[in-house]
C-alpha atoms as a PDB file:
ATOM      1  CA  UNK A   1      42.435 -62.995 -28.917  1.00  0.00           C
ATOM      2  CA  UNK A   2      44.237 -59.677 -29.085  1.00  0.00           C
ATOM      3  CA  UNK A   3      46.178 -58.486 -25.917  1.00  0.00           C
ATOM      4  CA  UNK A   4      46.270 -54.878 -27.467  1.00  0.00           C
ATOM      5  CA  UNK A   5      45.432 -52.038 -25.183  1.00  0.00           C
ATOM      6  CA  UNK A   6      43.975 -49.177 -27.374  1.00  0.00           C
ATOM      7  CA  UNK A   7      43.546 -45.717 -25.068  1.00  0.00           C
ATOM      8  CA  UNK A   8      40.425 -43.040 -25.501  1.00  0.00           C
ATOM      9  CA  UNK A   9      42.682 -40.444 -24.190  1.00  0.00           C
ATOM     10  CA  UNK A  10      45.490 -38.012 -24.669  1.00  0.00           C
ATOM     11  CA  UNK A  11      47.765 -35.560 -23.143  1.00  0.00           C
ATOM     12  CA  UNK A  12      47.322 -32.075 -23.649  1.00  0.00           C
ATOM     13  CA  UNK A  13      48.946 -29.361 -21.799  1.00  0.00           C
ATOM     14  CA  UNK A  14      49.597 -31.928 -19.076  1.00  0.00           C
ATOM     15  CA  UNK A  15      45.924 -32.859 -19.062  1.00  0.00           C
ATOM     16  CA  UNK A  16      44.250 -36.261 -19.868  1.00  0.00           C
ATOM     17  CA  UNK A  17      41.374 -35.252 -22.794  1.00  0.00           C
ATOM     18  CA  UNK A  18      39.577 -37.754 -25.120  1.00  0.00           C
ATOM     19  CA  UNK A  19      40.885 -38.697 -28.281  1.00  0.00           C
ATOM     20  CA  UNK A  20      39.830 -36.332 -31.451  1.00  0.00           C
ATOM     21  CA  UNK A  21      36.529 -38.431 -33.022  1.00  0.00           C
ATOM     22  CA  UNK A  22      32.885 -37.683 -32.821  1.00  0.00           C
ATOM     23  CA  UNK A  23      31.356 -39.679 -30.499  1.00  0.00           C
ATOM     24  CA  UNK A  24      27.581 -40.800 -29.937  1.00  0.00           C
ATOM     25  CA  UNK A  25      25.559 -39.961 -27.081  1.00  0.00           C
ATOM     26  CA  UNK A  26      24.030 -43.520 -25.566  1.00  0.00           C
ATOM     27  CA  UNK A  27      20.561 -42.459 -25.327  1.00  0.00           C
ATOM     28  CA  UNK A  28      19.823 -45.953 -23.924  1.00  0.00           C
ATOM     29  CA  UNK A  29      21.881 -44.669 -20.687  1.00  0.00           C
ATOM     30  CA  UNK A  30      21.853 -41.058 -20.868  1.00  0.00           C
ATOM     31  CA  UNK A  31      19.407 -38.243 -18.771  1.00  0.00           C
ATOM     32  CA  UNK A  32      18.856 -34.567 -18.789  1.00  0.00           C
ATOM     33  CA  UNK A  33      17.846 -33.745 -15.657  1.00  0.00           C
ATOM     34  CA  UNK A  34      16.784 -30.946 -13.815  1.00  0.00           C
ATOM     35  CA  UNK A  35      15.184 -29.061 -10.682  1.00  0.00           C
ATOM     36  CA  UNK A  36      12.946 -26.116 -10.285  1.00  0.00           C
ATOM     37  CA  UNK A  37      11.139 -24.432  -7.422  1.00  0.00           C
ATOM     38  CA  UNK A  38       7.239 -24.551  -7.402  1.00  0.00           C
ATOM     39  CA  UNK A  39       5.573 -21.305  -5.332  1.00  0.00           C
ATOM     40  CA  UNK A  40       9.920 -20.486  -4.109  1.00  0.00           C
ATOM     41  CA  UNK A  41       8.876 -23.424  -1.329  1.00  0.00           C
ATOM     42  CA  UNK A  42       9.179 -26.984  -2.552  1.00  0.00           C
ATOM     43  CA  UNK A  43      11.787 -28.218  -5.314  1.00  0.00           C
ATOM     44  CA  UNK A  44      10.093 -30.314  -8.449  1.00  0.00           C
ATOM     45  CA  UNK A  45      13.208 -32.744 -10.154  1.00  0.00           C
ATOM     46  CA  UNK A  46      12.611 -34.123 -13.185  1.00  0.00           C
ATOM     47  CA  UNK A  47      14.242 -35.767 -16.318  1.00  0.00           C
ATOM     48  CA  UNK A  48      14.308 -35.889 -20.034  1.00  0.00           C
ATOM     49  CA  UNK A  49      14.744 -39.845 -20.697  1.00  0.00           C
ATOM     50  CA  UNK A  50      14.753 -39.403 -25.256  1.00  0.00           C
ATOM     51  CA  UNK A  51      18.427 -38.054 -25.628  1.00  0.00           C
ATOM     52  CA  UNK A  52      20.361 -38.530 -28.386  1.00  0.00           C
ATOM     53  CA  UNK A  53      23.397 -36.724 -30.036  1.00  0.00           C
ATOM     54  CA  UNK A  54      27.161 -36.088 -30.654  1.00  0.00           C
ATOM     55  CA  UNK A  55      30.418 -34.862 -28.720  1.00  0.00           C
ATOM     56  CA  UNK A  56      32.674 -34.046 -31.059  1.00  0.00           C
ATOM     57  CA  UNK A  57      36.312 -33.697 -29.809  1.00  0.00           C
ATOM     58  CA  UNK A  58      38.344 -31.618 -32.414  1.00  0.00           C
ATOM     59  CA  UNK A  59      42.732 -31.800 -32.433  1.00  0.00           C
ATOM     60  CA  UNK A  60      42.387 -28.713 -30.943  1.00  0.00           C
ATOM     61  CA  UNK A  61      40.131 -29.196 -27.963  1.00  0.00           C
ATOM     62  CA  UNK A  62      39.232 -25.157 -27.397  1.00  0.00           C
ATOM     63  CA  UNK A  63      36.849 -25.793 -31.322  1.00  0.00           C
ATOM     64  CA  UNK A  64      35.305 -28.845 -30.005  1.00  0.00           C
ATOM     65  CA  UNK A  65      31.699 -29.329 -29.761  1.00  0.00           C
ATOM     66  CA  UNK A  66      28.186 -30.955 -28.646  1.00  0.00           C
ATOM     67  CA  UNK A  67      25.247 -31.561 -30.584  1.00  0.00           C
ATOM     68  CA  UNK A  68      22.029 -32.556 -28.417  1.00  0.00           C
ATOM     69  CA  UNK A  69      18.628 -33.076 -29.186  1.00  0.00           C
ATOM     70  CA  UNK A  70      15.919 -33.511 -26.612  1.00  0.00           C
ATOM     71  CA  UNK A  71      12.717 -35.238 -26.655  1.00  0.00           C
ATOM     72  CA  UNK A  72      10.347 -32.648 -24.716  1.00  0.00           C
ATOM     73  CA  UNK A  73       7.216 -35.441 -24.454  1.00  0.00           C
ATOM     74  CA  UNK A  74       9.879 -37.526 -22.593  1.00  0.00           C
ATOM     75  CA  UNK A  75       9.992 -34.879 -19.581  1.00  0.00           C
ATOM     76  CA  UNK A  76       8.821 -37.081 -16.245  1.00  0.00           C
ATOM     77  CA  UNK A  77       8.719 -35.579 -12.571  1.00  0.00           C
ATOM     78  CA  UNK A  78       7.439 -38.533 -10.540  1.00  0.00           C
ATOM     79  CA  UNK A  79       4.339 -37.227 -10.028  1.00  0.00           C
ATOM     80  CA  UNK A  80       1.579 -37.407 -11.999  1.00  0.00           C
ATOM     81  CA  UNK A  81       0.233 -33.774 -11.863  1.00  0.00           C
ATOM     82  CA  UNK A  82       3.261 -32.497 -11.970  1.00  0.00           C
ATOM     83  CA  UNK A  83       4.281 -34.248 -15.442  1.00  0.00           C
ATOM     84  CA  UNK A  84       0.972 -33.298 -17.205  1.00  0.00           C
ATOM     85  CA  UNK A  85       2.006 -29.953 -16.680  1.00  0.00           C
ATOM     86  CA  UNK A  86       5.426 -29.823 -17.381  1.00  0.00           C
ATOM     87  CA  UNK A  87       4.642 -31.890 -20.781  1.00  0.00           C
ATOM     88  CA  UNK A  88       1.819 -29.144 -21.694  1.00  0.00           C
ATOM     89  CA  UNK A  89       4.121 -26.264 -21.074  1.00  0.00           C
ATOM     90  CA  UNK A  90       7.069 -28.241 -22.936  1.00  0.00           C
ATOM     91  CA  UNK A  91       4.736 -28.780 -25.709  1.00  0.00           C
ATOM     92  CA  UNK A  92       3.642 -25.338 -26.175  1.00  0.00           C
ATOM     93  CA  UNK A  93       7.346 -23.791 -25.846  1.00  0.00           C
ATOM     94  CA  UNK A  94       8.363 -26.658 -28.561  1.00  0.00           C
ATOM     95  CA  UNK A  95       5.608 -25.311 -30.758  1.00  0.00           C
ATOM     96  CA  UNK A  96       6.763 -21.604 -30.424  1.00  0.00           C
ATOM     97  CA  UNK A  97      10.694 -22.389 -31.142  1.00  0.00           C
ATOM     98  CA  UNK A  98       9.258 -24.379 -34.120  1.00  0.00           C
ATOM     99  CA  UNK A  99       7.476 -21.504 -35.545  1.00  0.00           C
ATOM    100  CA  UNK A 100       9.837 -19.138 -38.042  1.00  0.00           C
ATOM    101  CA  UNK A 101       9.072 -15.485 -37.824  1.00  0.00           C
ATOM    102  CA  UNK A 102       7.587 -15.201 -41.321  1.00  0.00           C
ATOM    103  CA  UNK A 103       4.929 -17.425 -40.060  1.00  0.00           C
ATOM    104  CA  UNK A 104       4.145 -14.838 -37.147  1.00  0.00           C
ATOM    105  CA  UNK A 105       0.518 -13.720 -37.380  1.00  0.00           C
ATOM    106  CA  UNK A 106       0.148 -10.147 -38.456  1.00  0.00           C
END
């Protein structure tokens, strides 16, 4: 067994950064979360659990980059009501962003 140590970072203007590499997103432990008011009075927190994606850290960290993609039916509040809704309105903005505008009804 190998008693190597291998390190994921660097120094870089006296600062610890990652090593240059693209790097997966663990969707299997990975969230988007988020709150919002409902009415200005109560808060409504939620999460998008289907995330998946890239970092990528480039030699020069100032062009680096992240790629994410979000699954907008994955978008759970904790309550029930609450959900429905936020998946309908997720699923009709999803629909709009897919549309291009040559397909815009005249």
């Amino acid at each position: 067994m190998s008693t190597e140590t291998v390190s994921v970072l660097r120094t870089r203007d006296k600062l610890k950064i990652p090593v240059a590499g693209v790097y997966e997103i663990d969707g299997a432990h990975t969230s988007v979360e988020f709150v919002g008011r409902h009415l200005m009075i109560t808060k409504v927190r939620g999460r998008f659990s289907d995330v998946r994606g890239q970092i990528t850290i480039d030699e020069d960290p100032t062009r680096s980059h992240v790629e994410v993609e979000i699954g907008v039916a994955s978008v759970s509040t904790g309550t029930v009501i609450v959900t429905r809704t936020s998946r309908a309105a997720t699923s009709s903005m999803s629909r709009r962003t897919r549309r291009s505008p040559s397909h815009r009804p005249a």
